[in-house]
Protein backbone atom coordinates (compact mmCIF):
# COMPACT_ATOMS: atom_id res chain seq x y z
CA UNK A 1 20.04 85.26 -31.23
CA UNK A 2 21.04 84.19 -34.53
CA UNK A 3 20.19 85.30 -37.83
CA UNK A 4 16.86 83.26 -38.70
CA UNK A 5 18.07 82.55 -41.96
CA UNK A 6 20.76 80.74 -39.75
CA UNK A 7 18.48 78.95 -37.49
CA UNK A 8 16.49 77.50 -40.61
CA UNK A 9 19.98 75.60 -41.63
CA UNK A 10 21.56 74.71 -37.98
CA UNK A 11 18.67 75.67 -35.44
CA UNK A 12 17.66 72.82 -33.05
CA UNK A 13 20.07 70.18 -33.44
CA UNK A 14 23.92 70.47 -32.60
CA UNK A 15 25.55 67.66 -32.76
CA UNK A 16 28.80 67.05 -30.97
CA UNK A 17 32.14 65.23 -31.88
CA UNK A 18 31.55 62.62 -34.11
CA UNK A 19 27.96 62.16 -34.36
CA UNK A 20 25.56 62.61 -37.16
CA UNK A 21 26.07 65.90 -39.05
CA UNK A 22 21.91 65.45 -40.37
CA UNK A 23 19.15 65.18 -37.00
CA UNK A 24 19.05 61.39 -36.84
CA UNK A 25 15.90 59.15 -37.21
CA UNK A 26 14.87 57.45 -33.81
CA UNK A 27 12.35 54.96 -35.70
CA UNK A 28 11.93 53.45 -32.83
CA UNK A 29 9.04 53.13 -30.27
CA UNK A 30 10.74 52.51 -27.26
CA UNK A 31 13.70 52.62 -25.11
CA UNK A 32 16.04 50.03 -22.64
CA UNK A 33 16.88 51.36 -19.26
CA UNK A 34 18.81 49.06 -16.47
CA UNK A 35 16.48 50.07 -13.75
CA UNK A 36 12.54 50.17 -13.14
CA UNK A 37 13.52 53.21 -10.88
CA UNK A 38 15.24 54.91 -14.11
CA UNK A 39 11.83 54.52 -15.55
CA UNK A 40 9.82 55.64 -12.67
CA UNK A 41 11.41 58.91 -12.58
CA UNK A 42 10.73 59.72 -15.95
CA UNK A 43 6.83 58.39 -16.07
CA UNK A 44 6.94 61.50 -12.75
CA UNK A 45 8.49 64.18 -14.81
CA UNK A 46 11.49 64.18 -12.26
CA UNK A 47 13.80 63.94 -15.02
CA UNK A 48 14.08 64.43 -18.63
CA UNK A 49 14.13 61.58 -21.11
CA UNK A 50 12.08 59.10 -23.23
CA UNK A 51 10.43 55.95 -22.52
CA UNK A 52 7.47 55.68 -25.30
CA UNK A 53 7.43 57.46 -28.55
CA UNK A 54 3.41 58.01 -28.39
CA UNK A 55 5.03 60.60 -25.86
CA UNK A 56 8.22 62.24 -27.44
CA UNK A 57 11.16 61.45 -29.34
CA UNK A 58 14.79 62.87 -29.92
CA UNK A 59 14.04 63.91 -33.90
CA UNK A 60 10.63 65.40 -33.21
CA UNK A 61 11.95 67.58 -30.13
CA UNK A 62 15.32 68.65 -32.06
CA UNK A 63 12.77 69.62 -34.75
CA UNK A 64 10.31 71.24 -32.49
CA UNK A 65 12.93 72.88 -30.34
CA UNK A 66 14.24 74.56 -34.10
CA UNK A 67 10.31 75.99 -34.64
CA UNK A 68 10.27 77.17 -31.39
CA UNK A 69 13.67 78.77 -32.00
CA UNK A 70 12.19 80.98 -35.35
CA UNK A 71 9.14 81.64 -33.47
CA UNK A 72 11.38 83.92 -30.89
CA UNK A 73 9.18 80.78 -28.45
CA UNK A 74 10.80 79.28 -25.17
CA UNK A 75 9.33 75.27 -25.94
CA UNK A 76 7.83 73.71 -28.86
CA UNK A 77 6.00 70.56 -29.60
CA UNK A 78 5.20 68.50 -32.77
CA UNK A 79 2.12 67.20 -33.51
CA UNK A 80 0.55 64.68 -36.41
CA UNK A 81 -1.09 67.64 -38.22
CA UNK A 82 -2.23 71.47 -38.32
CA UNK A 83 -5.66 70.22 -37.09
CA UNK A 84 -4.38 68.23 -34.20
CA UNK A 85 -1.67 71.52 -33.08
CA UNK A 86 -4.98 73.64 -32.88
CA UNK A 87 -7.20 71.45 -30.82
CA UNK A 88 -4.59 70.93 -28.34
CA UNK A 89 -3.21 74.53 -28.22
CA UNK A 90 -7.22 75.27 -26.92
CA UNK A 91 -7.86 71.94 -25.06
CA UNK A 92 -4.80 72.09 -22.82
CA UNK A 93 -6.50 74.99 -20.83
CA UNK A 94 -10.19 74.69 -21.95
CA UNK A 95 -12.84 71.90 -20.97
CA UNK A 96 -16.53 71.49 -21.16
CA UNK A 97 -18.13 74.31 -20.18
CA UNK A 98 -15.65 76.71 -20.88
CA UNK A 99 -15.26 79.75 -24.24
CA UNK A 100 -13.32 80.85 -26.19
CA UNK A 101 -13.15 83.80 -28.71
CA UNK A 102 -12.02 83.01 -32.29
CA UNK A 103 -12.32 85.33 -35.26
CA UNK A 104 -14.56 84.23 -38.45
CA UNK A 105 -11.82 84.22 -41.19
CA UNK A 106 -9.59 80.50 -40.49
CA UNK A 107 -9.79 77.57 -42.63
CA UNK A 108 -12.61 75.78 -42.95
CA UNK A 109 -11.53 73.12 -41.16
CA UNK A 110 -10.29 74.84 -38.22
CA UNK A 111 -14.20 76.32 -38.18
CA UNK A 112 -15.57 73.01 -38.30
CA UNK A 113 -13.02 71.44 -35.27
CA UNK A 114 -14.55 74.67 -33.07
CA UNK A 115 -18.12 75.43 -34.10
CA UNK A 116 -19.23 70.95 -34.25
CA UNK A 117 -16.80 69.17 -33.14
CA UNK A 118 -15.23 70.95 -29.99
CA UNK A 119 -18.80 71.85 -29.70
CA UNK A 120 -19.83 68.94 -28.81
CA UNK A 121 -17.43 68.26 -26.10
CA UNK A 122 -19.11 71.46 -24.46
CA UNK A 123 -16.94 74.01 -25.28
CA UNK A 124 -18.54 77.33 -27.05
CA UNK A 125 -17.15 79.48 -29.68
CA UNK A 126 -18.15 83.20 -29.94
CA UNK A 127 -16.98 84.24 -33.52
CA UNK A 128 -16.14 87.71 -34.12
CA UNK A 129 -14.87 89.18 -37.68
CA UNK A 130 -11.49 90.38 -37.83
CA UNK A 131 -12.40 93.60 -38.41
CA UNK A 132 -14.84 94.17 -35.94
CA UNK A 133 -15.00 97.26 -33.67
CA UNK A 134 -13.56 97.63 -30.45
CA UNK A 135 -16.70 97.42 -28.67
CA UNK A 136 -17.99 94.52 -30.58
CA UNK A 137 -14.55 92.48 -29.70
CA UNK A 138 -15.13 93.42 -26.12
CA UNK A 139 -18.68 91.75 -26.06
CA UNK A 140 -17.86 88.55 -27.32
CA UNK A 141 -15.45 88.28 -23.60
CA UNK A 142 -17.48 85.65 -21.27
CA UNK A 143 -16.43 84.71 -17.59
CA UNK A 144 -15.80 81.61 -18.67
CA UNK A 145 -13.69 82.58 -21.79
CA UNK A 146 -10.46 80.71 -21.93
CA UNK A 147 -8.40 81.94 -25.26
CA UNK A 148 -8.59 83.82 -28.55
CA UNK A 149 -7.81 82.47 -31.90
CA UNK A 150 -6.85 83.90 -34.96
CA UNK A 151 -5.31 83.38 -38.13
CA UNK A 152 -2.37 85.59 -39.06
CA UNK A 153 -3.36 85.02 -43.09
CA UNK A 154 -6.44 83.45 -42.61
CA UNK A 155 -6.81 80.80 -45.04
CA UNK A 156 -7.82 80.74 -47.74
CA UNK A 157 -9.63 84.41 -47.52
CA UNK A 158 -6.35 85.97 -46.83
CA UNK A 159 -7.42 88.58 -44.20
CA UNK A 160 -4.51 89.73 -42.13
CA UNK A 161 -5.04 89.70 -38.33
CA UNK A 162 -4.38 93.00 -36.58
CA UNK A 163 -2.61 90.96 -33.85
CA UNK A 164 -1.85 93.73 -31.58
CA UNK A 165 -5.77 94.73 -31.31
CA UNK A 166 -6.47 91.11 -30.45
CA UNK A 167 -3.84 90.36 -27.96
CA UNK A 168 -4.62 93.52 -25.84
CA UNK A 169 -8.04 92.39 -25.97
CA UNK A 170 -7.14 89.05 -24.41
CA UNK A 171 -4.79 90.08 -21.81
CA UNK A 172 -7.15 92.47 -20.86
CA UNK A 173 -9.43 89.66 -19.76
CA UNK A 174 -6.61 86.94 -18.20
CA UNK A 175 -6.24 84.95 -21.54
CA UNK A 176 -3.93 83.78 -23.90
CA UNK A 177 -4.05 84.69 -27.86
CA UNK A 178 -3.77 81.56 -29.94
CA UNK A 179 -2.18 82.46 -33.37
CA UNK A 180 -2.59 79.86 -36.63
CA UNK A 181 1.34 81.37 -38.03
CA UNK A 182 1.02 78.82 -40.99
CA UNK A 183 0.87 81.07 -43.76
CA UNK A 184 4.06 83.53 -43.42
CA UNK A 185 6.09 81.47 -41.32
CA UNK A 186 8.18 83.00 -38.57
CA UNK A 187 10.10 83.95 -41.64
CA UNK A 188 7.65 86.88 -42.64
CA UNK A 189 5.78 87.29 -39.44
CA UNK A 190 6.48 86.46 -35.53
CA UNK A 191 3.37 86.57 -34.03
CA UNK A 192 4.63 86.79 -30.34
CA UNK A 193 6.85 89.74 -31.06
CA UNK A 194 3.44 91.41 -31.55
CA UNK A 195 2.06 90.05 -28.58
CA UNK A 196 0.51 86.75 -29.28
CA UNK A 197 0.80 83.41 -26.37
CA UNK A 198 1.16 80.69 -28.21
CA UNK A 199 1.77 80.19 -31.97
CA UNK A 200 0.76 76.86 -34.04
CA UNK A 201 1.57 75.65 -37.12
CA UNK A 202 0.34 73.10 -39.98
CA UNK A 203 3.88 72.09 -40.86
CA UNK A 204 2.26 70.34 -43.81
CA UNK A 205 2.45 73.75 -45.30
CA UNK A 206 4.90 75.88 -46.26
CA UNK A 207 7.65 74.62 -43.27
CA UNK A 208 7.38 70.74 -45.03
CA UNK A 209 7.43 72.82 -48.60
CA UNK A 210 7.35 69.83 -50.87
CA UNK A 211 4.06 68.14 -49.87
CA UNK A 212 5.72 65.00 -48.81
CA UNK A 213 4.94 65.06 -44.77
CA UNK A 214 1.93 65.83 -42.81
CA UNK A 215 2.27 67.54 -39.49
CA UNK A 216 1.70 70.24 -37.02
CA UNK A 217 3.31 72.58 -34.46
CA UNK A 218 2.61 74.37 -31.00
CA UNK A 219 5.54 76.81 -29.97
CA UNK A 220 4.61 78.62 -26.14
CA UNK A 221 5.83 82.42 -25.90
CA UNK A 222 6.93 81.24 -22.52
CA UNK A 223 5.64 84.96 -21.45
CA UNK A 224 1.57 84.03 -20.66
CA UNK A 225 1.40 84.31 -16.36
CA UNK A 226 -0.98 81.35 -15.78
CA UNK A 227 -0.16 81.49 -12.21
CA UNK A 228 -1.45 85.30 -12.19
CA UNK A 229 -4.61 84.06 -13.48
CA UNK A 230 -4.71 80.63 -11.77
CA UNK A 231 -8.55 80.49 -11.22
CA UNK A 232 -8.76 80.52 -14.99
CA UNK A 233 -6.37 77.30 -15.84
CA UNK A 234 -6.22 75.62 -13.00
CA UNK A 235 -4.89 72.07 -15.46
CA UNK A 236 -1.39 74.25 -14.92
CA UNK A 237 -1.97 75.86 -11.77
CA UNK A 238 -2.92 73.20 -9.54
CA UNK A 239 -1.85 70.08 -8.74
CA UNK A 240 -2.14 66.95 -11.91
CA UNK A 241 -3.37 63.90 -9.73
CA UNK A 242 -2.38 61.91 -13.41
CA UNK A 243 1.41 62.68 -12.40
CA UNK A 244 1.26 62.27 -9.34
CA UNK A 245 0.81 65.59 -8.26
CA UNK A 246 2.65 67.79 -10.21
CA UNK A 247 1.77 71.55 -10.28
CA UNK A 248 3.44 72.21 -14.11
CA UNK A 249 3.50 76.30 -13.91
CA UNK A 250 6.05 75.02 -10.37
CA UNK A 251 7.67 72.70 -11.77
CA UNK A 252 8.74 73.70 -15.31
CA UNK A 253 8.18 77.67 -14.89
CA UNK A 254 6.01 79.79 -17.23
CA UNK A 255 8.48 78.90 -19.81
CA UNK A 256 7.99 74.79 -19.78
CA UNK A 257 4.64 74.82 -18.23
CA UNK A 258 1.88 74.49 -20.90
CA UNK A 259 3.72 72.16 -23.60
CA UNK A 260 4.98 70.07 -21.36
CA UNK A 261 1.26 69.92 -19.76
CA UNK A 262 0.19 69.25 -23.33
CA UNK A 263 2.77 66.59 -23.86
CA UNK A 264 2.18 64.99 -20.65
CA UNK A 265 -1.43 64.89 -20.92
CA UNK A 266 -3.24 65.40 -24.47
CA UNK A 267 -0.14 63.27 -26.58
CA UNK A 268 -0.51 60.94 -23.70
CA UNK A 269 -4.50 60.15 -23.96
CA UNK A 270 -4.79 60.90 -27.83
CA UNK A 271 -1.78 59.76 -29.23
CA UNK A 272 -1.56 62.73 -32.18
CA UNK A 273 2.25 62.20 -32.12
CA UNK A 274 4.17 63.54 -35.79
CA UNK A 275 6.51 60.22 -36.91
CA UNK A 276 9.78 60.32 -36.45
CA UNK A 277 10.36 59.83 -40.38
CA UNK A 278 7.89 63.11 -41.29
CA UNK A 279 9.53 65.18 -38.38
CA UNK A 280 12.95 64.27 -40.42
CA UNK A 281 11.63 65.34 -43.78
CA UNK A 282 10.17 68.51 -42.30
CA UNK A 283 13.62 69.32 -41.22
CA UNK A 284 14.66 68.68 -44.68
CA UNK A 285 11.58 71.67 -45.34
CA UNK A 286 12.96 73.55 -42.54
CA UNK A 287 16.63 74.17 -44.09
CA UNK A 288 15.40 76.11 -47.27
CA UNK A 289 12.63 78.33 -45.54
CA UNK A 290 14.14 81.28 -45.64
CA UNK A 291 14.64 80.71 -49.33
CA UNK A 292 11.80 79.44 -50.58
CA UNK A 293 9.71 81.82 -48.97
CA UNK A 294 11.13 84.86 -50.61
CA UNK A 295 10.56 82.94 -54.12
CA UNK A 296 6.91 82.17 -53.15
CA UNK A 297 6.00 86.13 -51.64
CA UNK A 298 7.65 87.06 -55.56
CA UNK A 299 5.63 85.28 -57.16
CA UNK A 300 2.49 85.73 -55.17
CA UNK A 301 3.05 89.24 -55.88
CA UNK A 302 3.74 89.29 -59.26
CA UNK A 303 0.80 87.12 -60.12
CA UNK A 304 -1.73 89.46 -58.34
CA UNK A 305 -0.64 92.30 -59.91
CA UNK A 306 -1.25 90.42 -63.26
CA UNK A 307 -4.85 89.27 -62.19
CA UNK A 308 -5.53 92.74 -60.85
CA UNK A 309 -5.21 94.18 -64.83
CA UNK A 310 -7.33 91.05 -66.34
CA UNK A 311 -10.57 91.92 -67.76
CA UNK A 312 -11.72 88.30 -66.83
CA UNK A 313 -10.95 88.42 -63.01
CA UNK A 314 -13.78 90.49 -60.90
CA UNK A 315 -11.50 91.21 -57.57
CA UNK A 316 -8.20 89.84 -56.58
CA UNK A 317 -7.17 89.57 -52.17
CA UNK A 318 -3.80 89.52 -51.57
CA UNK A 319 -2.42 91.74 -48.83
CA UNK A 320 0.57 92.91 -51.37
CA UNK A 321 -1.30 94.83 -53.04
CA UNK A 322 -2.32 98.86 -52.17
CA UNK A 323 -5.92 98.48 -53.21
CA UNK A 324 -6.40 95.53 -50.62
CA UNK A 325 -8.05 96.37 -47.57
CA UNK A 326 -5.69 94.84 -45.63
CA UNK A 327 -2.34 96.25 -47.32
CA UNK A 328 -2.05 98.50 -44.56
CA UNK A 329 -2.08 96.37 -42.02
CA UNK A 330 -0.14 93.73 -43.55
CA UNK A 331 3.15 96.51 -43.98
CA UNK A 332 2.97 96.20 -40.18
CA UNK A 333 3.06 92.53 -39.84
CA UNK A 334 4.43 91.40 -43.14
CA UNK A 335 7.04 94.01 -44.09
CA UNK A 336 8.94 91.40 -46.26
CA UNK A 337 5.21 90.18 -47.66
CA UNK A 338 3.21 87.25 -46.61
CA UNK A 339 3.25 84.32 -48.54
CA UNK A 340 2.44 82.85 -52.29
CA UNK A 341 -1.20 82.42 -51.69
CA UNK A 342 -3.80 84.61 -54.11
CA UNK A 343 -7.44 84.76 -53.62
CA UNK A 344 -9.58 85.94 -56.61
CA UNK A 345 -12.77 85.59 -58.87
CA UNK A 346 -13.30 85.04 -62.08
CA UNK A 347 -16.12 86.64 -64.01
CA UNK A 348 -19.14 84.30 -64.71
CA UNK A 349 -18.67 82.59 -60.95
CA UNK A 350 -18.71 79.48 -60.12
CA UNK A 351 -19.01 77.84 -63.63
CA UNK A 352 -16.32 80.20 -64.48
CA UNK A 353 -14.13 79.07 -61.77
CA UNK A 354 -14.23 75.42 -62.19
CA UNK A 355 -13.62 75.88 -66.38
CA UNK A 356 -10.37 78.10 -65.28
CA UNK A 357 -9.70 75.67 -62.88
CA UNK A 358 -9.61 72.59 -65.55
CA UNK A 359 -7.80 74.60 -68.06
CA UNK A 360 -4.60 75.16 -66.23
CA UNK A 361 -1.45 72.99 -67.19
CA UNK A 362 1.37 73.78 -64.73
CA UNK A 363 -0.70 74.45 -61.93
CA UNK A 364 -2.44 71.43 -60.14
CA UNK A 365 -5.88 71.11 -58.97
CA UNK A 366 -5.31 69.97 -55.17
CA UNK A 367 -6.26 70.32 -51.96
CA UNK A 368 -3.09 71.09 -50.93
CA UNK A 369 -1.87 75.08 -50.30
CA UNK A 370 1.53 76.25 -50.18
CA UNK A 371 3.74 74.18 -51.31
CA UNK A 372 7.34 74.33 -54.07
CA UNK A 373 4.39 73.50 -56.65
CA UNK A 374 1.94 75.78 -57.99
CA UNK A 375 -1.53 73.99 -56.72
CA UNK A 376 -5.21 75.87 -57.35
CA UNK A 377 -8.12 75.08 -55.32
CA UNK A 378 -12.04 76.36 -55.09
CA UNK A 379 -12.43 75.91 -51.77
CA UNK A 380 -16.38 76.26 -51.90
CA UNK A 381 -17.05 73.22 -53.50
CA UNK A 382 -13.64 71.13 -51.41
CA UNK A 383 -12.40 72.32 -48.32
CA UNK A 384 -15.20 74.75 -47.04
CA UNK A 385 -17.89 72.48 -48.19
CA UNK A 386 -19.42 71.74 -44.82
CA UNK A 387 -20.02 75.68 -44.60
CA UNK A 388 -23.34 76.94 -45.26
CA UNK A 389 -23.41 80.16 -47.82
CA UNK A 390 -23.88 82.40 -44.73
CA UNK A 391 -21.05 81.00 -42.72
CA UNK A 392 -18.64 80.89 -46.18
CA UNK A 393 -19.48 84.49 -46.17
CA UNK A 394 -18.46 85.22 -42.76
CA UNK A 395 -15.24 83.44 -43.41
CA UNK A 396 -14.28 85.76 -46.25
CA UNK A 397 -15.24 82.39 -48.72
CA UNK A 398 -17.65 83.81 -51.90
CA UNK A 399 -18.52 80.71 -53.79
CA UNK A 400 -16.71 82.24 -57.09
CA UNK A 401 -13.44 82.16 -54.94
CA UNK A 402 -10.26 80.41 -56.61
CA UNK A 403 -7.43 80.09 -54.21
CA UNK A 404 -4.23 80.08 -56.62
CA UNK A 405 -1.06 78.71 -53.81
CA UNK A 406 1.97 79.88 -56.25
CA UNK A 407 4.87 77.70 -55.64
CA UNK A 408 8.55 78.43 -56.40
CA UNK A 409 8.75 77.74 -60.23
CA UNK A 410 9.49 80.76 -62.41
CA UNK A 411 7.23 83.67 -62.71
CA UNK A 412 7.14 83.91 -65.86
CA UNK A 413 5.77 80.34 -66.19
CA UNK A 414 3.12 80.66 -63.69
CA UNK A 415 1.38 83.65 -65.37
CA UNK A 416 1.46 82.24 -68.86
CA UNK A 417 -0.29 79.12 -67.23
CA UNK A 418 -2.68 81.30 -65.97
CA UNK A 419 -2.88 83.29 -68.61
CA UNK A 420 -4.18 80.62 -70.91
CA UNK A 421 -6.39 79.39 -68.87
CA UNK A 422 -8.43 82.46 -68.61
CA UNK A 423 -8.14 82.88 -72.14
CA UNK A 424 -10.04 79.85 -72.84
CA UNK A 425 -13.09 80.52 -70.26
């Protein structure tokens, strides 16, 4: 394998004599073929190719085939956001009446997708904190439990998932672990080298970098056995009377199986498809990765170990730092460090917070995270809104909580900003 600094640059697309040296834009919806037959075969997944780009394209696959590439993954997808990568990563193989296990600490919008709206199509959620025991992981198992979900660097509370623990506990009943990489990137954590099925991605995030593109990402370890546990996903097992009778863990192996299920079936009926144009400009993200996210982990570090000494901040989370309760855990998973994102609370709460929050100059008030920009966030009054205090609680969210998503300007810069800003609380 190469160097993943390498496959940032050149992963995914390699063109041949004479063609485009950058991935091209197919901006286009469909494609001419001389026969029906032609057609046919491709509409029965006999043969590779494209025919409708609700379905797939040639610039979202060389794309997705470059994430699956850094994720260490065997087939990738591309999807129209974060939100739409997780609901299909956990609808391709559960249904109504099925469960799955998810821990507490994800973005509040992740929390709302599982606990109302996936709810309501009758599937349950059974949320256990990340740091629960043993035992108390073990309970939340049902019969009818499909997957576990986790965040690597749950967002925005910044808890690291002990994604060993969690995968053991899944294969240990038949299941897949579902792992949210977003935050570090394959670049500072691969999830399935510790054991995790399939990986997604909002590519809005750090892989896009500049806030120009939304999108998401599904990358398959290719190493889940569906077949050995074919009484629990039968949508791969058995045979798809949609295609006309295809058995996908037959046809396209372990390694194919699920995303081209998921591509077949879920971008076929809800259409969640990333734009040929965005899945260029993520590509354009992609390239600099490696570099940006080394600039981002400095100054994510360096600007918690500033708010750590101020006498105006009341507790700072970021897994860089040896007081953290997760510091430990993170030099397993996130050797090189995590990411740019800091987590802290002012003194005074939530009035405190917002008159920080309004007296910053460099960094912007947004709902975006992780980004080349420094962007700052109190996700208790924006993005976790929908969450009662209890539930905010649960997902590591105290209502004095200012998420601070340091971008890749110079340090120096960033804690001046921030340093005047507390000054004038």
């Amino acid at each position: 394998m190469a160097n993943i600094d390498t496959i940032c640059v050149q992963g995914g697309y390699h063109p041949g004599d004479a063609e485009p040296r950058q991935i091209p834009i197919y901006q286009s919806t469909t494609w001419k073929y001389e026969t029906s037959e032609h057609m046919g075969r491709l509409f029965d997944l006999q043969e590779s190719g494209y025919f409708y780009t609700r379905l797939q394209n040639p610039t979202n696959d060389a794309v997705a085939a470059k994430i699956a590439e850094l994720e260490g993954g065997t087939a990738g997808m591309l999807t129209s956001s974060g939100q739409a990568a997780n609901f299909f990563a956990i609808f391709n193989i559960a249904g109504c009446g099925d469960h799955i296990v998810s821990s507490t600490s994800i973005y509040g919008g992740t929390f709302n997708l599982f606990a109302v709206t996936m709810k309501r199509m009758g599937i349950d959620f059974t949320f256990v904190d990340p740091n629960c025991t043993d035992e108390e992981l073990e309970a939340a198992f049902k019969p009818n439990t499909k997957a576990v979900f986790g965040e690597t660097i749950a967002n925005p509370a910044l808890t690291v998932l002990d994604i060993e623990r969690f995968a053991k506990a899944a294969h240990a009943h038949g299941v897949p672990l579902i792992v949210d990489n977003t935050f570090p990137t394959p670049i500072n954590c691969r999830p399935i080298e510790w054991g995790a099925d399939i990986v997604t991605h909002s590519t809005t995030k750090y892989m896009d970098g500049h806030g120009a593109a939304v999108g998401g990402a599904i990358v398959d370890s290719g190493k889940f056995d569906w077949d050995a546990h074919a009484d629990k996903f039968p949508g791969l097992t058995t045979p798809d009377d949609s295609y006309h009778g295809v058995t996908y863990t037959k046809q396209f192996g372990l390694e194919g199986a699920f995303i081209t299920k998921a591509t077949a079936q879920l971008m076929r009926d809800f259409g969640s498809i990333q734009s040929p144009q965005n899945a260029f400009l993520l590509n354009m993200g992609l390239e600099s990765l490696h570099v940006r996210m080394a600039q981002h982990v400095k100054n994510g570090q360096a600007m918690a170990e500033f708010l750590q000494n101020h006498p105006k901040v009341t507790w700072v989370r970021y897994s860089g730092l040896p007081t953290d309760p997760y510091y430990e855990v993170a030099k397993k998973y996130l050797p090189n460090g995590g990411c740019g994102v800091v987590s802290f609370g002012v003194e005074g709460g939530r009035p405190a917070a917002e008159k920080f929050m309004a007296g910053l100059k460099m960094a912007q008030i947004a709902t975006h995270v992780a980004d080349a920009r420094t962007c700052c966030l109190h996700p208790a009054s924006s993005t976790h809104r929908q969450m009662t205090d209890e539930e905010l609680l649960a997902a590591g969210v105290s209502p004095d909580l200012v998420r601070l998503s340091c971008g890749i300007e110079g340090t120096e810069d960033l804690i001046a900003d921030v340093a005047q800003a507390l000054d004038a609380i």
